[in-house]
N, C-alpha and C. Protein backbone atom coordinates (compact mmCIF):
# COMPACT_ATOMS: atom_id res chain seq x y z
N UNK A 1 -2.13 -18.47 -12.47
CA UNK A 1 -0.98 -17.57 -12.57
C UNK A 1 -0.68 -16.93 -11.21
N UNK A 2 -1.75 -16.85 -10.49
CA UNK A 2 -1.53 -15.71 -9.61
C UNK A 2 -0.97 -17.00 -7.86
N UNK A 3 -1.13 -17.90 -8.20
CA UNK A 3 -0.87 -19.04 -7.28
C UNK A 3 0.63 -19.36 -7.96
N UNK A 4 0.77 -19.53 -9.37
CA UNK A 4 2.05 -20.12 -9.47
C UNK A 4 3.30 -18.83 -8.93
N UNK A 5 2.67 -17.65 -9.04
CA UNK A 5 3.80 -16.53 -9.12
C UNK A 5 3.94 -16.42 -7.19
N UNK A 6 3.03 -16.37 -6.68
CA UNK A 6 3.03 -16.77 -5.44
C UNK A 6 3.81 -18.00 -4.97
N UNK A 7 3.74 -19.18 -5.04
CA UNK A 7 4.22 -20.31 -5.18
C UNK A 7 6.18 -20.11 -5.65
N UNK A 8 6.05 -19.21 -6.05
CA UNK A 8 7.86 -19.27 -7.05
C UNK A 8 8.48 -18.31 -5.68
N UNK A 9 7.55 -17.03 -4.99
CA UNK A 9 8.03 -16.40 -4.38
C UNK A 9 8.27 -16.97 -2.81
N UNK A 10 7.08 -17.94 -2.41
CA UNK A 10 7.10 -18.12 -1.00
C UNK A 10 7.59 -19.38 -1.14
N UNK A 11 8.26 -19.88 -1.88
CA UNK A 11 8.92 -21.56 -1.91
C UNK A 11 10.99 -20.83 -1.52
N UNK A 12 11.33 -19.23 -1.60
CA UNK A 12 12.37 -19.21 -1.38
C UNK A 12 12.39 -19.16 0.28
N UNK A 13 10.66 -18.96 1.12
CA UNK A 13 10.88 -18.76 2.60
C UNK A 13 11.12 -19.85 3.61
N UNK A 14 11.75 -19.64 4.47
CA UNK A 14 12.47 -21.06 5.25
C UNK A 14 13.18 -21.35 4.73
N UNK A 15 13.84 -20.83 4.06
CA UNK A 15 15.32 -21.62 4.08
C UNK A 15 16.59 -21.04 4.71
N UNK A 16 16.95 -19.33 4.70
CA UNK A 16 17.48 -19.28 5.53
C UNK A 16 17.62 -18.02 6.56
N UNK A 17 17.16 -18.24 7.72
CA UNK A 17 17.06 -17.45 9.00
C UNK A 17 17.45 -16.29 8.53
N UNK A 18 18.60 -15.60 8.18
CA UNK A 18 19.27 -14.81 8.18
C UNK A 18 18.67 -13.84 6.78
N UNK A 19 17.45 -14.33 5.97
CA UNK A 19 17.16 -13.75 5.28
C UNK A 19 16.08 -13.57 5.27
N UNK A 20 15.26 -14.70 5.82
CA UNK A 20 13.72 -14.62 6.45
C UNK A 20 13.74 -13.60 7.58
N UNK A 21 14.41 -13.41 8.43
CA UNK A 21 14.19 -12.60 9.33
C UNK A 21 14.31 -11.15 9.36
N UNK A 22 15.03 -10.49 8.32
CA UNK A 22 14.89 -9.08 7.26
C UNK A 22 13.74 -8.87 6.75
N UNK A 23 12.64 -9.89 6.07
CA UNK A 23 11.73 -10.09 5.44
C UNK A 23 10.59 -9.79 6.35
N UNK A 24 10.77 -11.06 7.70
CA UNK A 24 9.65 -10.57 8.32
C UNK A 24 9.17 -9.39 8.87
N UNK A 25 10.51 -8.92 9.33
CA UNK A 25 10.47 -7.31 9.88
C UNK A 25 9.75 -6.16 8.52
N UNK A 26 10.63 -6.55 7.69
CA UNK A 26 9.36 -5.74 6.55
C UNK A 26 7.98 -5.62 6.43
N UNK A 27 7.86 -6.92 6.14
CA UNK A 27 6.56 -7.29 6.32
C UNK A 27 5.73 -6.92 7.49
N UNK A 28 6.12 -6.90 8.59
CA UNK A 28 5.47 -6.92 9.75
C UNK A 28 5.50 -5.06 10.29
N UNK A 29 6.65 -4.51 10.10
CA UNK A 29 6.93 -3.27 10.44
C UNK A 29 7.10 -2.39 9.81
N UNK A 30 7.96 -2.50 8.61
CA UNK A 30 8.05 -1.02 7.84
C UNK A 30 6.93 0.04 7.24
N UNK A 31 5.53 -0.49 7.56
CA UNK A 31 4.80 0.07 7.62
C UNK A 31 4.61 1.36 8.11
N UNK A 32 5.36 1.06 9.40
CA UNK A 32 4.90 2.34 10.40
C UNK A 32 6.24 3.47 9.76
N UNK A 33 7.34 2.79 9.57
CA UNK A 33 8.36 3.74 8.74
C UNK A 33 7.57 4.81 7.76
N UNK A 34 6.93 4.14 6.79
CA UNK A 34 6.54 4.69 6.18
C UNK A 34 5.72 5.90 6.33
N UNK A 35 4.75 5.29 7.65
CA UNK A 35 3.62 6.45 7.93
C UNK A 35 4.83 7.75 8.87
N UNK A 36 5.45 7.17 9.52
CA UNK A 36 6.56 7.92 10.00
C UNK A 36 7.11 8.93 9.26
N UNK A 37 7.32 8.68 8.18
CA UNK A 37 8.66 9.50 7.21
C UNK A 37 6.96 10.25 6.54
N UNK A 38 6.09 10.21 6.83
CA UNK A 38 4.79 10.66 5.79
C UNK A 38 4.51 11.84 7.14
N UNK A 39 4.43 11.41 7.96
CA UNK A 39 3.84 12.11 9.08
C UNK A 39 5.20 13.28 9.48
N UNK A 40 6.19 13.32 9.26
CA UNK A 40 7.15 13.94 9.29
C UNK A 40 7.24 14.97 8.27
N UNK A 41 7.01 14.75 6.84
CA UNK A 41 6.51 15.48 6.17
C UNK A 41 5.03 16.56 5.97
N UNK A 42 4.46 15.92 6.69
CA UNK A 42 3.36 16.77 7.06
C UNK A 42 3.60 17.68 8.06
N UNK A 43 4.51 17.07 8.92
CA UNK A 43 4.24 18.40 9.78
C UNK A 43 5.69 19.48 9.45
N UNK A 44 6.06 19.59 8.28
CA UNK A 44 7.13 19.72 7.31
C UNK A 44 6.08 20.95 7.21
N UNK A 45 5.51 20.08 6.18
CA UNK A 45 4.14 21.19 5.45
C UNK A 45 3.30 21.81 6.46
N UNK A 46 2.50 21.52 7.48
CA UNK A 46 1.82 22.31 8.37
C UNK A 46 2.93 23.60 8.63
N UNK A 47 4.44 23.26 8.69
CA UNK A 47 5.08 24.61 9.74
C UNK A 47 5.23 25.38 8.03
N UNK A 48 4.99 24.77 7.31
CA UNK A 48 5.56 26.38 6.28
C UNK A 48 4.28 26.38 5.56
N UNK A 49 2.58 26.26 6.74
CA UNK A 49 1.31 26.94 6.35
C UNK A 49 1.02 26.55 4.73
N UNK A 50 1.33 24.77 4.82
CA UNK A 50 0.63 24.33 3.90
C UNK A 50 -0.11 23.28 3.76
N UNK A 51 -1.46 23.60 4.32
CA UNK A 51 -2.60 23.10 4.31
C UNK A 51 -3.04 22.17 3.68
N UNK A 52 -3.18 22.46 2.30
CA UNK A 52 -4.09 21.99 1.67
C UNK A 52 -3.35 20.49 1.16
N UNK A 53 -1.81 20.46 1.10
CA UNK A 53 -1.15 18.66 0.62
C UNK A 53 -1.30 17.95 1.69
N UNK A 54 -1.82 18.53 3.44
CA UNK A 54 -1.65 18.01 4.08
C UNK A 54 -3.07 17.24 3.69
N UNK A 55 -4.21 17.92 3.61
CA UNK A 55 -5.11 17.65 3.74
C UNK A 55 -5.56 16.19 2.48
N UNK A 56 -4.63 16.85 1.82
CA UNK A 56 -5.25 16.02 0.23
C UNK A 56 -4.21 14.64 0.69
N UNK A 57 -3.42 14.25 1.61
CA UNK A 57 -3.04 13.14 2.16
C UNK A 57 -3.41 12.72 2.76
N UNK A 58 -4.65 13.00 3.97
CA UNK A 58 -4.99 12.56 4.65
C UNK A 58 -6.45 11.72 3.57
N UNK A 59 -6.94 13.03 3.32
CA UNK A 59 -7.84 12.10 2.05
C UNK A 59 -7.77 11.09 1.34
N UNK A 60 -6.79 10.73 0.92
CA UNK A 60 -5.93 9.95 0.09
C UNK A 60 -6.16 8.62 0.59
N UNK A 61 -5.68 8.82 2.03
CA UNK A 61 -6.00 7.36 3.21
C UNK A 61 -7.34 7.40 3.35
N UNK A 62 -7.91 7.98 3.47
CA UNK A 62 -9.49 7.64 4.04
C UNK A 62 -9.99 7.01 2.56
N UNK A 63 -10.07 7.46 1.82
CA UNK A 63 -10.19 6.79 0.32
C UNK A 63 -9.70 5.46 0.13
N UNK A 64 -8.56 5.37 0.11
CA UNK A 64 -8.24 4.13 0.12
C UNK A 64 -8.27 2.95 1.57
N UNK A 65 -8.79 3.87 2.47
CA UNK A 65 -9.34 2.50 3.28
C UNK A 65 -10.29 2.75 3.05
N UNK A 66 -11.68 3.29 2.78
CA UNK A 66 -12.57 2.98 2.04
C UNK A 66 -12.71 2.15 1.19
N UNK A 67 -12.19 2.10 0.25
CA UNK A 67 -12.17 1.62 -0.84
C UNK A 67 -11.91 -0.02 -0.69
N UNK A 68 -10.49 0.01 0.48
CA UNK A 68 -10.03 -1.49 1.03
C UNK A 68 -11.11 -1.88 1.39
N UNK A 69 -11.85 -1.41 2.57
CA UNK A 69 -13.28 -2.07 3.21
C UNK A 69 -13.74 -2.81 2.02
N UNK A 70 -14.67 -2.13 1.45
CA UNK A 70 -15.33 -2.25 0.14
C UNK A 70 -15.01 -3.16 -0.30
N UNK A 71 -13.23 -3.14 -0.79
CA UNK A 71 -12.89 -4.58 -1.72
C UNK A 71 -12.81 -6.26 -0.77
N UNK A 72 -12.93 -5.75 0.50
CA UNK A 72 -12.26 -7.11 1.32
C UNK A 72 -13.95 -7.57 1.45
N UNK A 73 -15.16 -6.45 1.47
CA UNK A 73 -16.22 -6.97 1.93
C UNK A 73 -16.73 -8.15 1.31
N UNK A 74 -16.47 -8.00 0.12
CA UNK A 74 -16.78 -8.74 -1.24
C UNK A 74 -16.20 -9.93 -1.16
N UNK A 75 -15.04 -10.93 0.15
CA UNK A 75 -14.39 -12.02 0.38
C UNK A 75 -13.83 -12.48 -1.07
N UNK A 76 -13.52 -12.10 -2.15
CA UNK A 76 -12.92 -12.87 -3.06
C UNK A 76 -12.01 -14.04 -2.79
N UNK A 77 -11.23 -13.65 -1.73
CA UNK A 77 -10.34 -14.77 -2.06
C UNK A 77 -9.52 -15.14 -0.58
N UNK A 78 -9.96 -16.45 -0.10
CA UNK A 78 -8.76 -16.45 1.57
C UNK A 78 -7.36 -16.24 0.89
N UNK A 79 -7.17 -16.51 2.76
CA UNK A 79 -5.77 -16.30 2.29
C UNK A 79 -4.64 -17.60 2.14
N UNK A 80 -3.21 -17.51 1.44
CA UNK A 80 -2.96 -18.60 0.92
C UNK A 80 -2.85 -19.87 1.77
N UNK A 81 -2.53 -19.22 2.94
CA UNK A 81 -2.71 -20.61 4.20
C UNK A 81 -3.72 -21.13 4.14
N UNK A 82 -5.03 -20.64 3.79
CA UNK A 82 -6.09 -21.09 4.36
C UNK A 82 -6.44 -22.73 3.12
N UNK A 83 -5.84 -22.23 2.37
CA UNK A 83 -6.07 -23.22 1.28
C UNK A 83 -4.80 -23.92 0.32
N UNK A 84 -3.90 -23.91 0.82
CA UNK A 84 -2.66 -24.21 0.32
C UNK A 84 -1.44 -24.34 1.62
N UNK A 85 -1.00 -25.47 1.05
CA UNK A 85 0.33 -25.18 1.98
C UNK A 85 1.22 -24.54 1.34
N UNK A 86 1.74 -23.75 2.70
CA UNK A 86 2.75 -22.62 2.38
C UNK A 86 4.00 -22.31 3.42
N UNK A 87 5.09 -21.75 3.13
CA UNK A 87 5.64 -21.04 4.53
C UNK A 87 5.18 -19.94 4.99
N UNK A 88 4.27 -19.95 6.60
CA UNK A 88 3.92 -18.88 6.85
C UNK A 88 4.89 -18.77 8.03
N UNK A 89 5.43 -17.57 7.37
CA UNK A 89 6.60 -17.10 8.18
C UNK A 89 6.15 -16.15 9.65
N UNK A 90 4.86 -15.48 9.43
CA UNK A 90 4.32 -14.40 10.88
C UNK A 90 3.04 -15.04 10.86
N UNK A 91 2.58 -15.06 11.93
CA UNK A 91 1.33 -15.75 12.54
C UNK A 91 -0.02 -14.26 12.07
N UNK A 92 -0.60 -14.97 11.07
CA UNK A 92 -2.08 -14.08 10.57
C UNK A 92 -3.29 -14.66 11.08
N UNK A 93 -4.78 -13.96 11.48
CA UNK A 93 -5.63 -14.37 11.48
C UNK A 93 -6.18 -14.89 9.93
N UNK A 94 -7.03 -16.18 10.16
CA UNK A 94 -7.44 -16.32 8.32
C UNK A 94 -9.05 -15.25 8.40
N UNK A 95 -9.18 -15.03 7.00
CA UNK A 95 -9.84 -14.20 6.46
C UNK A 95 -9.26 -13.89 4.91
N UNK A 96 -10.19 -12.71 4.19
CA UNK A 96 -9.98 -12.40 3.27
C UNK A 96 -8.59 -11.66 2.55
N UNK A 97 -8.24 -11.90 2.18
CA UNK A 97 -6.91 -11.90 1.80
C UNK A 97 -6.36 -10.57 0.67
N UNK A 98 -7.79 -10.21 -0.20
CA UNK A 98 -7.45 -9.60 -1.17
C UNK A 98 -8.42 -8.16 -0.44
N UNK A 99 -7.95 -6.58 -0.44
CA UNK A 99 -6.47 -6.85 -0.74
C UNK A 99 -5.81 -6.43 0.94
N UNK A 100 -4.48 -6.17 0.43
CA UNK A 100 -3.50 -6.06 1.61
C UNK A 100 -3.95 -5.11 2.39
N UNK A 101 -3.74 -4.92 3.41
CA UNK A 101 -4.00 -3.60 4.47
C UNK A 101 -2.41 -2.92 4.35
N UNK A 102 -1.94 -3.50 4.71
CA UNK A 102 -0.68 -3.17 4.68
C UNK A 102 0.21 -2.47 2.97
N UNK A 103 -0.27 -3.44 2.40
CA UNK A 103 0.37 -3.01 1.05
C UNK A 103 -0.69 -1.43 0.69
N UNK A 104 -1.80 -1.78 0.85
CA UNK A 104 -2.75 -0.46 0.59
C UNK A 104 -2.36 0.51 0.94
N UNK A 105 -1.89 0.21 2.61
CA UNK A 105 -1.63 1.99 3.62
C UNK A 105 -0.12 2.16 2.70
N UNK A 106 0.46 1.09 2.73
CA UNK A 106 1.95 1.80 2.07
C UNK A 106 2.09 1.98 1.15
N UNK A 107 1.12 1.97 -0.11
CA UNK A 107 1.08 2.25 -1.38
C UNK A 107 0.74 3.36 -1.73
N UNK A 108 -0.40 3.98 -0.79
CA UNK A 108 -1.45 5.10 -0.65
C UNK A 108 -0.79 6.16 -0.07
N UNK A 109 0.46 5.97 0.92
CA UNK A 109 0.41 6.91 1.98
C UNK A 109 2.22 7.42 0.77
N UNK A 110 2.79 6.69 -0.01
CA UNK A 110 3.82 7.28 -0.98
C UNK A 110 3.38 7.34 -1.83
N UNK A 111 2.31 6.99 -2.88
CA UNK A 111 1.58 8.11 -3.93
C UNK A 111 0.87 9.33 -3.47
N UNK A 112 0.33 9.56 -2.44
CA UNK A 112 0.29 10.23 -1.83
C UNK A 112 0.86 11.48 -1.81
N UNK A 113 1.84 10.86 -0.96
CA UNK A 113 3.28 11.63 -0.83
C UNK A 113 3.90 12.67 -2.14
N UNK A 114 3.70 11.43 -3.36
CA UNK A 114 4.31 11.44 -4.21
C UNK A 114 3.80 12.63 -4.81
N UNK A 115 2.64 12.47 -4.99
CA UNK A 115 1.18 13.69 -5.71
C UNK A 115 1.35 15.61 -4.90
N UNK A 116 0.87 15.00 -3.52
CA UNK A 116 0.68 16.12 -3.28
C UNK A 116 1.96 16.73 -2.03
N UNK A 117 2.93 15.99 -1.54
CA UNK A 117 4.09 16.74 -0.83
C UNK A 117 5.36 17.07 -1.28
N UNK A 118 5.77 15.66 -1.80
CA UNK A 118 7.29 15.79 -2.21
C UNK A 118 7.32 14.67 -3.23
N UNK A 119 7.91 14.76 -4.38
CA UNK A 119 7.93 13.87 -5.23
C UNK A 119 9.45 12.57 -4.84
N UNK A 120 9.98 12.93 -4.14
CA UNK A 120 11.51 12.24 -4.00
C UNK A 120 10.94 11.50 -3.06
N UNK A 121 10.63 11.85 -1.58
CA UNK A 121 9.99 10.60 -0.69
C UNK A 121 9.20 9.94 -1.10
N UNK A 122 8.32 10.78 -1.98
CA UNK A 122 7.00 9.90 -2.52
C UNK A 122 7.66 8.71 -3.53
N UNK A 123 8.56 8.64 -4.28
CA UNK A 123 9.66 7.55 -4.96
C UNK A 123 10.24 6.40 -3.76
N UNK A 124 11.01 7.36 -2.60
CA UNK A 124 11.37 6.45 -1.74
C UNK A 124 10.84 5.76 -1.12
N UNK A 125 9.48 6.48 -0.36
CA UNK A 125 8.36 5.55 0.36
C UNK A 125 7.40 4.64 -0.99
N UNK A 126 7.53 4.55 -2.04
CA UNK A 126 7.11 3.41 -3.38
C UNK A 126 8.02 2.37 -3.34
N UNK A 127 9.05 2.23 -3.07
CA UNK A 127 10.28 1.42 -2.80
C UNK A 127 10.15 0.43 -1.96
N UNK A 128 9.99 1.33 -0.76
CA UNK A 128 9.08 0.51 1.05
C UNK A 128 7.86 -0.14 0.33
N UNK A 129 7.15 0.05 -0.08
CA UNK A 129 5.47 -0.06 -0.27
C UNK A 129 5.97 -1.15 -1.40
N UNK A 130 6.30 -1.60 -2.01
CA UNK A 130 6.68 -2.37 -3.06
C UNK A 130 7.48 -3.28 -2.46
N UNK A 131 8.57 -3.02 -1.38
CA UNK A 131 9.01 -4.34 -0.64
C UNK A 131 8.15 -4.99 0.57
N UNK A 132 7.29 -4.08 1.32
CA UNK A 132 6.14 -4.26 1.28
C UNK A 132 5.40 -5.17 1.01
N UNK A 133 4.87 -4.97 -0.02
CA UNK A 133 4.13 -6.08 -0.47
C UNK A 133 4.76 -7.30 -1.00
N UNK A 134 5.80 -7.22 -1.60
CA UNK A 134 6.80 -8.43 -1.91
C UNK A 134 7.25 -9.14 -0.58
N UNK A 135 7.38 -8.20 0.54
CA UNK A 135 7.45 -9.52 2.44
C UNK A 135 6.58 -10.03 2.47
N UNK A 136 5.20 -9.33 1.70
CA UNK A 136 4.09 -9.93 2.51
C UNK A 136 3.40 -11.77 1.95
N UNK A 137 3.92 -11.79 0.48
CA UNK A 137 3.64 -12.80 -0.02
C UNK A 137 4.86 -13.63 0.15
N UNK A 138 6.20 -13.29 0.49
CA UNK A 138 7.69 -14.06 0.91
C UNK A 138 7.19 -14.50 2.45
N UNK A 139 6.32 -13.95 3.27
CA UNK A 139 5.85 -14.58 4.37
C UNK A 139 4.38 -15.54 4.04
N UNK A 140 4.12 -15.41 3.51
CA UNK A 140 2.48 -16.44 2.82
C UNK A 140 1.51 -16.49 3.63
N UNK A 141 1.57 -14.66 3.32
CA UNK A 141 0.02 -14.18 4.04
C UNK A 141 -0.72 -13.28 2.68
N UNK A 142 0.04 -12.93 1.70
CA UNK A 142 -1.00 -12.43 0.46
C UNK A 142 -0.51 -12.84 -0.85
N UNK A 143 -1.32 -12.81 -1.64
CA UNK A 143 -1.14 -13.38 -3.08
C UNK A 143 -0.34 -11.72 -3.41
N UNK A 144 0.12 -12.54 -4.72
CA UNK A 144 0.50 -11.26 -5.44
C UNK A 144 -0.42 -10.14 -6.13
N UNK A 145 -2.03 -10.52 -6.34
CA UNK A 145 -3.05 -10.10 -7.06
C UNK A 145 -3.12 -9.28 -5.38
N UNK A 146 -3.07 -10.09 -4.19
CA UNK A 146 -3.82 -8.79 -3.36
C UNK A 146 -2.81 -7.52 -3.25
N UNK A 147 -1.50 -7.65 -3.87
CA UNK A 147 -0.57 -6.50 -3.88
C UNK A 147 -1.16 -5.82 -4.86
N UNK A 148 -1.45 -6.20 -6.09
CA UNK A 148 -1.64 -5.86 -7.25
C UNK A 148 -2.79 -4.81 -6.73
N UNK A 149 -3.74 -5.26 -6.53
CA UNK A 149 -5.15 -4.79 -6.12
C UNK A 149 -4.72 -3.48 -5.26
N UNK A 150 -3.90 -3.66 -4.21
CA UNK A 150 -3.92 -2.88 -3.33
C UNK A 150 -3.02 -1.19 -4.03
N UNK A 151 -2.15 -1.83 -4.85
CA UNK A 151 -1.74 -0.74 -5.57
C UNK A 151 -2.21 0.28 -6.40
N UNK A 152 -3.38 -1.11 -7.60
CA UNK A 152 -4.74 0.20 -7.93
C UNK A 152 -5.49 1.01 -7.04
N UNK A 153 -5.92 0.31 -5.99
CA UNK A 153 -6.45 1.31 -4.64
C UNK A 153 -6.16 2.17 -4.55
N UNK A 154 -4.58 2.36 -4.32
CA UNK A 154 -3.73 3.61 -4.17
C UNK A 154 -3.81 4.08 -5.00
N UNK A 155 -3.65 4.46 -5.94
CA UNK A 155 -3.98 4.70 -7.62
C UNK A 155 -5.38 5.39 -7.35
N UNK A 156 -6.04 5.23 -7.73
CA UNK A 156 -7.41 5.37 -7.47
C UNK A 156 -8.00 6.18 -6.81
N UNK A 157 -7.30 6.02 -5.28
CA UNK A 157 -7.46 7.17 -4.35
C UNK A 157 -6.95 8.59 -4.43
N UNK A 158 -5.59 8.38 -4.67
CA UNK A 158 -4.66 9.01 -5.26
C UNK A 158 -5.55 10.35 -6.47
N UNK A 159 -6.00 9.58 -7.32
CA UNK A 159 -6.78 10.39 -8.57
C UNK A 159 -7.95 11.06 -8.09
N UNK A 160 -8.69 9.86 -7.15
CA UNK A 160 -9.93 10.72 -7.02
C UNK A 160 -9.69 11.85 -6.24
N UNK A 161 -8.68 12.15 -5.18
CA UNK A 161 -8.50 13.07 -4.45
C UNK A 161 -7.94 14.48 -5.67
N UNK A 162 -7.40 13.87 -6.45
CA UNK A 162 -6.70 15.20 -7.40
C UNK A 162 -7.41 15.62 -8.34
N UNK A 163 -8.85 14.82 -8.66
CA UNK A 163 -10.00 14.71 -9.66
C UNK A 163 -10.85 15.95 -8.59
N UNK A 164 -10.97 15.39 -7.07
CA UNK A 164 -12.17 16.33 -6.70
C UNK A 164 -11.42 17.58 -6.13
N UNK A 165 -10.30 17.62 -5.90
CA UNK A 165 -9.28 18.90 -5.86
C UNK A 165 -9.72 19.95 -6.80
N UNK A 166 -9.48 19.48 -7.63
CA UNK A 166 -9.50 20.29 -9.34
C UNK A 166 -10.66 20.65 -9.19
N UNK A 167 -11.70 19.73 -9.46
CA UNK A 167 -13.38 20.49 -9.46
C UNK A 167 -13.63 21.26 -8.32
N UNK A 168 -13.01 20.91 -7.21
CA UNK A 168 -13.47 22.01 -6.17
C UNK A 168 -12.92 23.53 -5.95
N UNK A 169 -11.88 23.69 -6.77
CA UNK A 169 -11.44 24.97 -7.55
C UNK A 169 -11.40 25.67 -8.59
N UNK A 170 -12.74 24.97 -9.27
CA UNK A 170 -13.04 25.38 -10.39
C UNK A 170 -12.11 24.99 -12.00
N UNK A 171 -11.53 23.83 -11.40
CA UNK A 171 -10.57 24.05 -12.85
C UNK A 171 -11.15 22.62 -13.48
N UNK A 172 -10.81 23.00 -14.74
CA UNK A 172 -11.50 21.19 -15.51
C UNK A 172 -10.98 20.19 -14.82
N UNK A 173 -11.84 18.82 -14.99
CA UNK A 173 -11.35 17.65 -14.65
C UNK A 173 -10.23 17.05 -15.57
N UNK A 174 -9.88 17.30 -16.36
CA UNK A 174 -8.71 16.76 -17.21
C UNK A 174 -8.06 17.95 -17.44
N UNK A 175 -6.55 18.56 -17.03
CA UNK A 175 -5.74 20.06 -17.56
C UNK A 175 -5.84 20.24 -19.17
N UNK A 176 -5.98 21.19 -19.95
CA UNK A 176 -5.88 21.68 -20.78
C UNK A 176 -4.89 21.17 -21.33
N UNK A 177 -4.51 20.62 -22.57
CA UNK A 177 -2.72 20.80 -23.68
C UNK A 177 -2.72 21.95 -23.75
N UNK A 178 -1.38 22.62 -23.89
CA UNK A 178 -1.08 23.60 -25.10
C UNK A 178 -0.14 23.25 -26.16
C-alpha cells in the first residue's frame, strides 16, 4: 500500500517543468518559511514577556528530533530510490528514509505553533507541513508512511510537552469535565 500510494504520487513527476519546479522548491525550501513565520512569532511572544509558549516550542523540537533520531536509528526502511525506480526530482544522499526530517521539523514546529502560540498560524504553517511532505514523496525521496510517521512525531511531541507542562504545575495529567 504504502509503495502503491507512493508510486500513484511520484509517477505525476517529470512531466511537466513548470509544475515540478514549484514542487521542488517546496520540498527543498519551505521549510525554512516555516521556521521563519515560527521564529517571528516567538519573538512576537518574547516582546509581550511570554515565556513560557516560547519555551514549550522550543521543547516541542527537541522532542521531536529526538524522537526522529530514535525512529531513523532503527533503519526501517531506505529510501525509494534506493530500491525502486523512481523520479528523483532533488539529488538526496541514500539512507534511511523513515521518517522525514523535513516533514518532522514542519509538522512539529505548526503543532507547535498551533498548541502553545497562535492557533491560526499554527493551521497555516499545517498547510506548509502537509505540502511539505506531499513535495517530498512528488520528488521520490520519502514514502508516504515516512510523512505519516513524521506527523505522529509531531503529535507526540506536541503532547508530551503539554503532558509534562501540566504536571509541572501541579495540575492533573488529563483536565477535569464539568
Amino acid at each position: 500500500m504504502n509503495y502503491r500510494v507512493f508510486e500513484a504520487i511520484n509517477a505525476l513527476a517529470g512531466r511537466v517543468d513548470g509544475v515540478d519546479d514549484p514542487v521542488e522548491f517546496i520540498a527543498v525550501w519551505l521549510v525554512f518559511a516555516v521556521f521563519a513565520v515560527a521564529a517571528g512569532l516567538c519573538v512576537h511572544a518574547l516582546l509581550r514577556r511570554r515565556f513560557r509558549p516560547v519555551v514549550e516550542v522550543g521543547a516541542t523540537l527537541a522532542v521531536a528530533f529526538l524522537t526522529g533520531l530514535g525512529v531513523a536509528a532503527l533503519g526501517l526502511e531506505q529510501r525509494p530510490f534506493q530500491t525502486h525506480r523512481v523520479h528523483q526530482l532533488i539529488a538526496h544522499a541514500p539512507g534511511t528514509s523513515l521518517p522525514s526530517d523535513h516533514a518532522t521539523a514542519a509538522f512539529a514546529v505548526a503543532l507547535a505553533v498551533a498548541a502553545f502560540l497562535h492557533r491560526r498560524w499554527g493551521a497555516a504553517l499545517l498547510v506548509a507541513a502537509a505540502l511539505i511532505g506531499l513535495a517530498r514523496i512528488w520528488v521520490g525521496v520519502h514514502y508516504p508512511a515516512d510523512i505519516l510517521a513524521s506527523l505522529v512525531i509531531a503529535l507526540v511531541a506536541v503532547g508530551t510537552v503539554l503532558l509534562v507542562g501540566r504536571l509541572a504545575r501541579g495540575l492533573p495529567a488529563v483536565p477535569e469535565r464539568r
